[in-house]
N, C-alpha and C. Protein backbone atom coordinates (compact mmCIF):
# COMPACT_ATOMS: atom_id res chain seq x y z
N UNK A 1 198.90 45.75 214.65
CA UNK A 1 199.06 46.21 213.28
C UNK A 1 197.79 45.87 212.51
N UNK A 2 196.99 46.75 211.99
CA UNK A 2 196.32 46.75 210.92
C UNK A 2 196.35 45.94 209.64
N UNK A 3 195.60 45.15 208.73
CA UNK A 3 195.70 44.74 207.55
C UNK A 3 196.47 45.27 206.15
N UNK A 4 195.75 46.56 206.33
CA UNK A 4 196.64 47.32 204.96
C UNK A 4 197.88 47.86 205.60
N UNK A 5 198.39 48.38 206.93
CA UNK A 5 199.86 48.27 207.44
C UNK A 5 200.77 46.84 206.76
N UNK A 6 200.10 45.78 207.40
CA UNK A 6 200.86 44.72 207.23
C UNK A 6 200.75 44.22 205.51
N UNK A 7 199.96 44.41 204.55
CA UNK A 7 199.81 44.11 203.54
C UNK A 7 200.81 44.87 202.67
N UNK A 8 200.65 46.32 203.16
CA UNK A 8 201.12 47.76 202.33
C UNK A 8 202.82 47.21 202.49
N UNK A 9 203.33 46.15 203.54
CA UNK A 9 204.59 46.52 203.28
C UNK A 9 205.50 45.32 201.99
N UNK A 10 204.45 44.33 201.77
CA UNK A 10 205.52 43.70 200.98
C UNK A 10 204.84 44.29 199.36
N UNK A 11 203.83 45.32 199.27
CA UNK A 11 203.92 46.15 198.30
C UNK A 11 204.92 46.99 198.35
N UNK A 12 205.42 47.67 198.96
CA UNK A 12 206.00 48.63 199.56
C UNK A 12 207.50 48.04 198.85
N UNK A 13 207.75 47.06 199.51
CA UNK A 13 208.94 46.35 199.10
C UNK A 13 209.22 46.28 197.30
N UNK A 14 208.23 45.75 196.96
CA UNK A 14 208.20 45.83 195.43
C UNK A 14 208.48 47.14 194.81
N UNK A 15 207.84 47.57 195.67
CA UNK A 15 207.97 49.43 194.37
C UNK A 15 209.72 49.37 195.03
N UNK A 16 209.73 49.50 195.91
CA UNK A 16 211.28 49.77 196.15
C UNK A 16 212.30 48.97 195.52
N UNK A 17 212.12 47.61 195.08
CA UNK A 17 212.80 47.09 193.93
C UNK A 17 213.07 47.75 192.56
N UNK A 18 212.08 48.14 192.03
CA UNK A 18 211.27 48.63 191.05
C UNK A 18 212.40 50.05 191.16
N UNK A 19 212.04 50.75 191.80
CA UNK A 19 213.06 52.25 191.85
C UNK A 19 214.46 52.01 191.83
N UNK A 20 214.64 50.72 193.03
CA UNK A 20 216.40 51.02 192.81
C UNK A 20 216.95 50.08 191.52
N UNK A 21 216.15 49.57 191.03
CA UNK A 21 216.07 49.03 189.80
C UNK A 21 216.53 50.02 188.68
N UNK A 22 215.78 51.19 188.87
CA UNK A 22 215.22 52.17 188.12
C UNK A 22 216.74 52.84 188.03
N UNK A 23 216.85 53.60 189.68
CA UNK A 23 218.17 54.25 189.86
C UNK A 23 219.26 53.80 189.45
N UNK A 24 219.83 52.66 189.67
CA UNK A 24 220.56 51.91 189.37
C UNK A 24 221.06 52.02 188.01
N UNK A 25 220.18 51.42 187.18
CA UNK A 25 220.19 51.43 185.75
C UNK A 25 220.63 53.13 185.19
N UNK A 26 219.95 53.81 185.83
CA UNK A 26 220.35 54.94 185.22
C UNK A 26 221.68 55.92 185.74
N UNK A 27 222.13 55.63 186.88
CA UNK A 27 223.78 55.63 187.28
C UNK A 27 224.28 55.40 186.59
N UNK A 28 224.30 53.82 185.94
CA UNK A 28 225.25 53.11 185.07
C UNK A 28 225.43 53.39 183.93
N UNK A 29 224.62 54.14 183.49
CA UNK A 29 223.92 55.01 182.34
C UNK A 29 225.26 56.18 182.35
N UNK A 30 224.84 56.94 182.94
CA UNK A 30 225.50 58.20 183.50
C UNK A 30 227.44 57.51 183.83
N UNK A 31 227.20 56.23 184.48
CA UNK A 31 229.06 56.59 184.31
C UNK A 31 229.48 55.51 183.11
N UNK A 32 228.58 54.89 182.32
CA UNK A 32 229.44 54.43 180.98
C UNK A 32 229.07 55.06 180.12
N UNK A 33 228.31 56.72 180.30
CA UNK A 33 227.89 57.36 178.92
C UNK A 33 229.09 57.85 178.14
N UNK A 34 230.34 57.67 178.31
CA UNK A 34 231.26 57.94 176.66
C UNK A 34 231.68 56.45 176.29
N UNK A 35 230.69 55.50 176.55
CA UNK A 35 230.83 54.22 175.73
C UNK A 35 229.30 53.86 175.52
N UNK A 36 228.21 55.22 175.36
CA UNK A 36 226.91 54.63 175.35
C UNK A 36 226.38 55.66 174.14
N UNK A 37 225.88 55.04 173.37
CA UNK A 37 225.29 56.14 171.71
C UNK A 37 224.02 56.43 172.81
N UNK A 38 223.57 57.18 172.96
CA UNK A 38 222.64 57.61 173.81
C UNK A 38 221.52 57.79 173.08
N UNK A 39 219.96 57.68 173.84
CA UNK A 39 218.85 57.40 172.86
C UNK A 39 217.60 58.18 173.75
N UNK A 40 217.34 59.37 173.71
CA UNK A 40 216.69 60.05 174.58
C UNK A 40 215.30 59.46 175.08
N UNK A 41 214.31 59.03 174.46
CA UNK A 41 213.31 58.11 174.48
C UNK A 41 213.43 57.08 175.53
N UNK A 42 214.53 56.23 175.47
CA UNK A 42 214.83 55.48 176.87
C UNK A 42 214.96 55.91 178.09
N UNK A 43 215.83 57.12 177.88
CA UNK A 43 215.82 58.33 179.02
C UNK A 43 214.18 58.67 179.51
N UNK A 44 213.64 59.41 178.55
CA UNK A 44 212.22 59.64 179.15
C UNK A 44 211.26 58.49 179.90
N UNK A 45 211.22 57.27 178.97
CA UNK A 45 210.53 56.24 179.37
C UNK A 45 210.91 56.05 180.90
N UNK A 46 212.58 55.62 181.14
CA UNK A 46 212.77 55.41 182.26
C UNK A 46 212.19 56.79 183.49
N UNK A 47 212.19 58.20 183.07
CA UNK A 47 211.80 58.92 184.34
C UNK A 47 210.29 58.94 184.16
N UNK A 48 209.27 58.71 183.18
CA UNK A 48 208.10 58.21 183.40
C UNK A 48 208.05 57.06 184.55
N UNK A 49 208.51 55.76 184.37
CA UNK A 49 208.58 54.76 185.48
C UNK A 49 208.61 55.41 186.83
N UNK A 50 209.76 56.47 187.21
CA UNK A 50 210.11 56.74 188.23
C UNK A 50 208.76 57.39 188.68
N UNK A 51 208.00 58.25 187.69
CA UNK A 51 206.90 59.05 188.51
C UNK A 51 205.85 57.90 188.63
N UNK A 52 205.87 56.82 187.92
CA UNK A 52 204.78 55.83 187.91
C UNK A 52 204.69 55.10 189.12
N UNK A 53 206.00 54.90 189.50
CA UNK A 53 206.42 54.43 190.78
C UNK A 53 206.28 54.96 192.03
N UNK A 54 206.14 56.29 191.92
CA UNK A 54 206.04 56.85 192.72
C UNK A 54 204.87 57.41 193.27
N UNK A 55 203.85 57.29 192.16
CA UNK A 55 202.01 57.87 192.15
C UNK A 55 201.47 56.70 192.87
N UNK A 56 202.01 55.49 192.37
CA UNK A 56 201.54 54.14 192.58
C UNK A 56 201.62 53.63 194.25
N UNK A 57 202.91 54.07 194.59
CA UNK A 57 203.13 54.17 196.14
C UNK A 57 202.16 55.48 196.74
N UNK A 58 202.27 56.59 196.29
CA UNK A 58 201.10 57.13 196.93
C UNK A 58 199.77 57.26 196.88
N UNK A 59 199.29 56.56 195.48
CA UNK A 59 197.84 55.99 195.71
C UNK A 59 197.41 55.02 196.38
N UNK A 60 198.50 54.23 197.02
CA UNK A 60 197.99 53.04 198.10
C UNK A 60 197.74 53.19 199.24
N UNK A 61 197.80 54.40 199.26
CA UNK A 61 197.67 55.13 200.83
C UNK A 61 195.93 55.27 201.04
N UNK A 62 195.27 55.35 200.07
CA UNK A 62 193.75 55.24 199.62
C UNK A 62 193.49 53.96 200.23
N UNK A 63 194.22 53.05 199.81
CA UNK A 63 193.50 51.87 200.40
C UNK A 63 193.61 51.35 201.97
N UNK A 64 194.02 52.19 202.52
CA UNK A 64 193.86 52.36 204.12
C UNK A 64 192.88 51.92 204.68
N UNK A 65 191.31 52.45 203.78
CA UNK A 65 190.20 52.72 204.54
C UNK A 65 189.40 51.19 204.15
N UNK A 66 190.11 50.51 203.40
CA UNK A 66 189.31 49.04 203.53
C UNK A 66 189.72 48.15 204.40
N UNK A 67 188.46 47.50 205.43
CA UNK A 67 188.54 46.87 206.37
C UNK A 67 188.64 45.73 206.62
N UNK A 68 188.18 44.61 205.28
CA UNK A 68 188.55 43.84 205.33
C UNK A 68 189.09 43.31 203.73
N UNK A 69 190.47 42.60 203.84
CA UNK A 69 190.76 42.03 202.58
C UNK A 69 190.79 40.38 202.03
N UNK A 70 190.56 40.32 201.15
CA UNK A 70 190.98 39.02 200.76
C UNK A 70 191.98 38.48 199.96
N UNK A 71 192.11 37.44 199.63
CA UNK A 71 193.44 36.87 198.93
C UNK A 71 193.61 37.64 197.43
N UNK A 72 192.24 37.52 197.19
CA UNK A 72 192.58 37.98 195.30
C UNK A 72 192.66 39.75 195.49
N UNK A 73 192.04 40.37 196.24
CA UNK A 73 192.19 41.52 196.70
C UNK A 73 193.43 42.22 196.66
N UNK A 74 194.50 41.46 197.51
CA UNK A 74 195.51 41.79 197.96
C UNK A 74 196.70 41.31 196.52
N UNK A 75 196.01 40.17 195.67
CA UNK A 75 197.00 40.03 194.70
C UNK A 75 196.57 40.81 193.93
N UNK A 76 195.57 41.18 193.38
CA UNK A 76 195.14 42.03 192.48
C UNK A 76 196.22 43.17 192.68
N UNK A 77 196.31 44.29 193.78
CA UNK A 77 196.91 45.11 194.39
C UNK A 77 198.42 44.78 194.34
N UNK A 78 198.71 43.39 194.25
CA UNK A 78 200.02 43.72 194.45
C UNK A 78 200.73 42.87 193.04
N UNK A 79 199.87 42.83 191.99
CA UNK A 79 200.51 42.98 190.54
C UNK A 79 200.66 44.37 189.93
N UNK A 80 199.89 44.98 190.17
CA UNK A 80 200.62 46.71 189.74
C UNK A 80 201.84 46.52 190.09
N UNK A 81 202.31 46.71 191.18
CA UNK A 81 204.22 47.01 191.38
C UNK A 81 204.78 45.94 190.71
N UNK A 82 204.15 44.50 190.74
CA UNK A 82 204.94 43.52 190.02
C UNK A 82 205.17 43.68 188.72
N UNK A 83 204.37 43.78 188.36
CA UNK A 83 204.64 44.56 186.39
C UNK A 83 204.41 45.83 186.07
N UNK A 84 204.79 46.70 187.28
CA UNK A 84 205.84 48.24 187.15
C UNK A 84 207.11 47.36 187.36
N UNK A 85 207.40 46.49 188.56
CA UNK A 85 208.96 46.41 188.73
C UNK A 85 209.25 45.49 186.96
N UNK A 86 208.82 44.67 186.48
CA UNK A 86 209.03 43.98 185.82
C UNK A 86 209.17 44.88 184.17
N UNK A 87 208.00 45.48 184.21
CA UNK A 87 208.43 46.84 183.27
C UNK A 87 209.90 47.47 183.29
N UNK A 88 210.69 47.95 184.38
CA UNK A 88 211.56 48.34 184.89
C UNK A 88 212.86 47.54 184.73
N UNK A 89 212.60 46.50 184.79
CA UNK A 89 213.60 45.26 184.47
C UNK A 89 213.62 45.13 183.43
N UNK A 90 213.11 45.31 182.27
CA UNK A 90 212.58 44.50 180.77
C UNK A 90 213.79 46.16 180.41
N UNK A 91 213.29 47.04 180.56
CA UNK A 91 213.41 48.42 179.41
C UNK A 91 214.92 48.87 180.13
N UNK A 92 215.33 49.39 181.61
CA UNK A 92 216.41 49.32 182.12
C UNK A 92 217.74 48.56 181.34
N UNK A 93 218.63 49.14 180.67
CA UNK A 93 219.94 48.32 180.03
C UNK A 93 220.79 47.56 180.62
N UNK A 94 221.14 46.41 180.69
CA UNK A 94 222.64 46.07 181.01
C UNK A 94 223.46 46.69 180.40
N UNK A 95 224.30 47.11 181.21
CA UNK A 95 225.61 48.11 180.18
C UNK A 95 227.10 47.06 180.69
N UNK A 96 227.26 46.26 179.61
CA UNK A 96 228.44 45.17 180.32
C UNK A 96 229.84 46.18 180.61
N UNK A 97 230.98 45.82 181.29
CA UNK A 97 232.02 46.73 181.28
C UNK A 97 232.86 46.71 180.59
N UNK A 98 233.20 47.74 179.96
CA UNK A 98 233.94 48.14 179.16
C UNK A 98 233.92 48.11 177.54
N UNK A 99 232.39 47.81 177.44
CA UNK A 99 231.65 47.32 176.40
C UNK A 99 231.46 48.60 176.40
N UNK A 100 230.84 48.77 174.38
CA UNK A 100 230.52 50.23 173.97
C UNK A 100 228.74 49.28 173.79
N UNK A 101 227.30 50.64 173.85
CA UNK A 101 226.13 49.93 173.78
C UNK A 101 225.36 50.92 173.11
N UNK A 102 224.99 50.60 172.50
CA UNK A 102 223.72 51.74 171.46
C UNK A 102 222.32 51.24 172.25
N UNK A 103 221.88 52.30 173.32
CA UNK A 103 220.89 52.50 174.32
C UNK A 103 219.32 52.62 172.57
N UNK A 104 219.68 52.65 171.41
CA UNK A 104 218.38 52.72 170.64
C UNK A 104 218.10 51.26 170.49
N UNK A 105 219.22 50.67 169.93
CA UNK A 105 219.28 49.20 169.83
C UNK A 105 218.38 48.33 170.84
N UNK A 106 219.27 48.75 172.63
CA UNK A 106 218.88 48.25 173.46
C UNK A 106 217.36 48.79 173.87
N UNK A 107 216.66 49.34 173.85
CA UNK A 107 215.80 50.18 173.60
C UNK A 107 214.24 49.03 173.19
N UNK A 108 214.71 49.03 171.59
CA UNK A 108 213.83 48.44 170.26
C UNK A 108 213.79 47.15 170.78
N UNK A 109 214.87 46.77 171.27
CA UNK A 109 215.25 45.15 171.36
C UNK A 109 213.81 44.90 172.49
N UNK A 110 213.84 45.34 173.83
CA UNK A 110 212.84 44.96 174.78
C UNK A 110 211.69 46.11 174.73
N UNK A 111 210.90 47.04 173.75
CA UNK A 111 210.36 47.77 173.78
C UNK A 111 208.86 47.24 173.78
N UNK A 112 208.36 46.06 172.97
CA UNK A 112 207.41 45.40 172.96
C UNK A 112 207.25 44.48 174.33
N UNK A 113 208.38 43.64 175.42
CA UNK A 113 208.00 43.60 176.40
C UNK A 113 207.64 44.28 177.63
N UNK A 114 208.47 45.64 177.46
CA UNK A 114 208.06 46.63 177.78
C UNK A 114 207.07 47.28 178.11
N UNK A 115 206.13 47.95 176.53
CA UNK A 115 204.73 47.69 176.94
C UNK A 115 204.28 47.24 176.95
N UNK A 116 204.24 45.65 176.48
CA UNK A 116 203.15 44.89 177.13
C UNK A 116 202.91 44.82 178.76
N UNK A 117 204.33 44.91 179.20
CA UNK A 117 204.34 44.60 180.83
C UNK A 117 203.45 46.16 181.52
N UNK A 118 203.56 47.15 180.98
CA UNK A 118 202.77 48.69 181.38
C UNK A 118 201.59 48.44 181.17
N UNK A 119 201.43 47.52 179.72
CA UNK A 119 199.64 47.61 179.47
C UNK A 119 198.85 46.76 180.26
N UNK A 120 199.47 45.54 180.85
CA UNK A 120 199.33 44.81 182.00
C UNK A 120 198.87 45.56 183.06
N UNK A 121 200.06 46.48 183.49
CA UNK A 121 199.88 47.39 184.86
C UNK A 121 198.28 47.73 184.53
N UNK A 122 198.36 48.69 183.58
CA UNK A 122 197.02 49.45 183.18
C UNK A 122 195.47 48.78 183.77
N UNK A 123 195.40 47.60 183.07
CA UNK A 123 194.45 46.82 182.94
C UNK A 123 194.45 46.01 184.34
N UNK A 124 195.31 45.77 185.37
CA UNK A 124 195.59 45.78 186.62
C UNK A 124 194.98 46.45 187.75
N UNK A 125 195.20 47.75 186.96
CA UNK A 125 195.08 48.84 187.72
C UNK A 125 193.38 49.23 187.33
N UNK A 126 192.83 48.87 186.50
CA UNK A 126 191.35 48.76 186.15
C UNK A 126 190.68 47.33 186.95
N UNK A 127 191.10 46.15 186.78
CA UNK A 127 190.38 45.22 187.79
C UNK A 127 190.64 45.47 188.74
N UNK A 128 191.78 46.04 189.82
CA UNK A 128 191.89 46.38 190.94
C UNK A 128 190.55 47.56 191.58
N UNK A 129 190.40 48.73 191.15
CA UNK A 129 189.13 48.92 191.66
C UNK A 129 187.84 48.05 191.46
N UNK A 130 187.70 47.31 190.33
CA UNK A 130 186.32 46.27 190.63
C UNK A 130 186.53 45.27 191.43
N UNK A 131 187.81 44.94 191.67
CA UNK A 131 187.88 44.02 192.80
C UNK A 131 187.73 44.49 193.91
N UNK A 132 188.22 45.36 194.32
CA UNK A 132 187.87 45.71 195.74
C UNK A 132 186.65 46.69 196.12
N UNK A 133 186.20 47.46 195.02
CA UNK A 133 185.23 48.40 195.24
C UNK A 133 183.81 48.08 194.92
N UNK A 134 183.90 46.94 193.55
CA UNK A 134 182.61 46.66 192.57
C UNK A 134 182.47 47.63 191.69
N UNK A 135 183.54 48.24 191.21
CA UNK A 135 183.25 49.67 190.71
C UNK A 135 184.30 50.36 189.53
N UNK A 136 184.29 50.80 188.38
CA UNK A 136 185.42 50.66 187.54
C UNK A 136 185.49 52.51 188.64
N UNK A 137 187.10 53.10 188.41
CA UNK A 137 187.14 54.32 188.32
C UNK A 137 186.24 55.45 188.30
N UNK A 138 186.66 56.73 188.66
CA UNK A 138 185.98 57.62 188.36
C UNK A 138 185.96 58.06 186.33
N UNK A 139 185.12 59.22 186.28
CA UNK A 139 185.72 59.52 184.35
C UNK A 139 187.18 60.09 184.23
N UNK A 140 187.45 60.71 185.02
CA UNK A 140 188.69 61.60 184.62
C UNK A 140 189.90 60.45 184.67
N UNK A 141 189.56 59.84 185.92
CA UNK A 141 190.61 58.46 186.24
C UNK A 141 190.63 57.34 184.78
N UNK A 142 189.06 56.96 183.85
CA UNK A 142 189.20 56.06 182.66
C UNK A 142 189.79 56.78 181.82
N UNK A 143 189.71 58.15 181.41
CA UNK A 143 190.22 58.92 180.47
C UNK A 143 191.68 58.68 180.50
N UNK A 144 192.70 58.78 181.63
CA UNK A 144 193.91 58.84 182.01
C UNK A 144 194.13 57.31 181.70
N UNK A 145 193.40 56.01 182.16
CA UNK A 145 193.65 54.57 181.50
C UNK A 145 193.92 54.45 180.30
N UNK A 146 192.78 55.14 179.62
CA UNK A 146 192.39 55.16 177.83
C UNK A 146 193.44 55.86 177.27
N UNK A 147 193.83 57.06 177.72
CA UNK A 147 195.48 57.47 177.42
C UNK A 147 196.49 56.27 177.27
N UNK A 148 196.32 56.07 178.36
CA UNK A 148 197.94 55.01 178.26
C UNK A 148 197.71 53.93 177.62
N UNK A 149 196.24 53.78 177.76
CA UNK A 149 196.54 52.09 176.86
C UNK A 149 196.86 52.51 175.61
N UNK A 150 196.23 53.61 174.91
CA UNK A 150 196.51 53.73 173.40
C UNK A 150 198.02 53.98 172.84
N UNK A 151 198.43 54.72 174.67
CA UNK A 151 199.85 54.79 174.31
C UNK A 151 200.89 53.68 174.09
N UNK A 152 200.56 52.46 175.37
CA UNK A 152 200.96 51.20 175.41
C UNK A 152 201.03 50.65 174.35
N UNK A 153 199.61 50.62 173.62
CA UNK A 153 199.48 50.14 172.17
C UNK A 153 200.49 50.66 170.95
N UNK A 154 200.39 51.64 170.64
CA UNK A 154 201.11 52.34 169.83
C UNK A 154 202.57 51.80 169.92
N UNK A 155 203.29 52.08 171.12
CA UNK A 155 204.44 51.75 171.47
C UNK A 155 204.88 50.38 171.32
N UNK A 156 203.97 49.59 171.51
CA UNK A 156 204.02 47.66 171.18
C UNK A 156 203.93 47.50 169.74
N UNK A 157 203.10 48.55 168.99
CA UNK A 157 202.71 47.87 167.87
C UNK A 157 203.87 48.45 167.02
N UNK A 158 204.32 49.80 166.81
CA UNK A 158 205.59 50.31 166.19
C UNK A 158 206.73 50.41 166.67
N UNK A 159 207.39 50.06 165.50
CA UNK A 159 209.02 50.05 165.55
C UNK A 159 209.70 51.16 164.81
N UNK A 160 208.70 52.05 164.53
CA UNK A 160 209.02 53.67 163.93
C UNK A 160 209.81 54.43 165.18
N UNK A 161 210.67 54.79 164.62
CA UNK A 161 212.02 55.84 166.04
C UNK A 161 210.78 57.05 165.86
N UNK A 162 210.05 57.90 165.06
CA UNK A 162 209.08 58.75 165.36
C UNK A 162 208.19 58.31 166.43
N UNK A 163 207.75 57.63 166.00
CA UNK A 163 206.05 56.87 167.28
C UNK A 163 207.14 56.95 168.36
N UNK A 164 208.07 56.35 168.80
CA UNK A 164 208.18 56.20 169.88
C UNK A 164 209.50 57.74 170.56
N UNK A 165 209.78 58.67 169.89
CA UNK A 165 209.85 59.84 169.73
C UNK A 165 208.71 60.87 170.02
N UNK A 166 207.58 60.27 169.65
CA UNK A 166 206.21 60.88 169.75
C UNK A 166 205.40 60.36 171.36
N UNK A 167 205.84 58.87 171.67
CA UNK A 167 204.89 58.57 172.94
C UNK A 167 206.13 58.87 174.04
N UNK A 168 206.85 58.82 173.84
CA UNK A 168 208.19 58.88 175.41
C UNK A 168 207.56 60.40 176.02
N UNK A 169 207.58 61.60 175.33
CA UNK A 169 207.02 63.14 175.84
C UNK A 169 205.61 63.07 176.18
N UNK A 170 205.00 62.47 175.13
CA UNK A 170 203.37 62.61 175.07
C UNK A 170 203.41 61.84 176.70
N UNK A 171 203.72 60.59 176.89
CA UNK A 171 203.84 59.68 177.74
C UNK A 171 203.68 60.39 179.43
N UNK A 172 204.91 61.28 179.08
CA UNK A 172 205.24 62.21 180.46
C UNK A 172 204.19 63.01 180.72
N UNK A 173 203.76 63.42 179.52
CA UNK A 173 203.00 64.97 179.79
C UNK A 173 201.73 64.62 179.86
N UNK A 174 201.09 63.43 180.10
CA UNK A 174 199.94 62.40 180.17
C UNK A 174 200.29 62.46 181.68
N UNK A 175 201.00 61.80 182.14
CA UNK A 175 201.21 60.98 183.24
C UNK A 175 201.39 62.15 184.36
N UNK A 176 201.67 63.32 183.60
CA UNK A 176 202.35 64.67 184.54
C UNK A 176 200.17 65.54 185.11
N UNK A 177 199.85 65.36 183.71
CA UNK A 177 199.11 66.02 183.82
C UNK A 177 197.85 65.16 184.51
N UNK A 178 197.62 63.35 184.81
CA UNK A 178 196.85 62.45 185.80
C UNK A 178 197.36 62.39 186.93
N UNK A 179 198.65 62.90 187.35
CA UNK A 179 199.07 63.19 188.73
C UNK A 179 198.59 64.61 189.23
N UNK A 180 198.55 65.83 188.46
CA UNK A 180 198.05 66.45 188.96
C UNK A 180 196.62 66.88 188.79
N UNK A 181 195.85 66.15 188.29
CA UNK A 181 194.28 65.95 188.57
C UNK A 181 193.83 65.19 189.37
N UNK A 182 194.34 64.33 189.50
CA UNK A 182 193.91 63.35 190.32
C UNK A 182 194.82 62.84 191.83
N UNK A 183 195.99 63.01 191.82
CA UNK A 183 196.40 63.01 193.16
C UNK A 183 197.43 64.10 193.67
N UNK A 184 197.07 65.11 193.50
CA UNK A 184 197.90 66.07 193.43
C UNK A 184 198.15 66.18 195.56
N UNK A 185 197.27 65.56 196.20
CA UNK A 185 197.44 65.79 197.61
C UNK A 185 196.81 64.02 198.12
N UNK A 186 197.34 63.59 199.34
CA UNK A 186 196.71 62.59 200.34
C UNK A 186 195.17 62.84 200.77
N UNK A 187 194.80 61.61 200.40
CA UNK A 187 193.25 61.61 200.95
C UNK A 187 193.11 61.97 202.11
N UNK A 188 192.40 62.73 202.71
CA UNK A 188 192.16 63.13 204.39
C UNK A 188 191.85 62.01 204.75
């Protein structure tokens, strides 16, 4: 077995926390929704995660081609999924049983740990190529950072139901439109 085989899987493991985390939460969603004031924004945020989760597992497939790793290397690499899964945990609701829950409430309540834990990822996901490459990103790749952090920001700093009405879509259609510029297929 190879290094990034054997490395890739207790990343691997994490994102898969992280999703059924994800799934989970939003089942529970779906069978206590006539005891849940529903809050669409949480909805979006959470299927952003899911594609975040899912770009994130297939951009690691890139790192195949490095031959040798080291300790900070490999942690660097494997705090992205830790604060995606931890993102995922923070914003995701407990819905107790038989309890009624206002998903805006629950929402506002962890929305600032929330993004902080994404703006983390972000900035993660920026020392991770200088750690392993010596090298920040390509431009199109900082442009897509500089997106989200401002979005991250925005979202941490207001408690306006607009702003965050305004970043949950913007959010997607960011994240929709750096998946398909940038990894729209597997590296040969």
């Amino acid at each position: 077995m190879d290094a990034f085989s054997y490395l890739s899987v207790l990343i691997s493991i994490v994102l898969g926390f992280g999703l059924t985390s994800l799934l989970t939460g939003f089942a529970s969603m779906v069978r206590a929704r006539g005891r849940l004031v529903m809050y669409w924004p949480l909805a979006a945020q959470m299927g952003l995660l899911f594609l975040v989760h899912v770009q994130v597992w297939w951009a690691l497939f890139s790192l195949r081609e490095i031959a040798h790793w080291s300790f900070p290397g490999f942690l660097v690499v494997l705090m992205q999924p830790v604060l995606l899964y931890l993102a995922t945990a923070i914003l995701t609701p407990d819905i107790p049983d038989g309890e009624s829950l206002d998903l805006r409430q629950a929402y506002f309540r962890e929305a600032r740990w929330y993004f902080a834990a994404l703006f983390l990822g972000i900035l993660d996901s920026l020392a991770k190529s200088v750690v392993l490459t010596g090298r920040l990103q390509n431009r199109t790749d900082l442009v897509g950072h500089a997106a989200f952090i401002c979005l991250c920001i925005a979202g941490f700093m207001s408690r306006s139901d607009l702003v965050h009405k305004t970043v949950a879509p913007l959010s997607l259609l960011v994240y929709a439109a750096y998946i398909a510029l940038l990894f729209a297929s597997l590296p040969g």
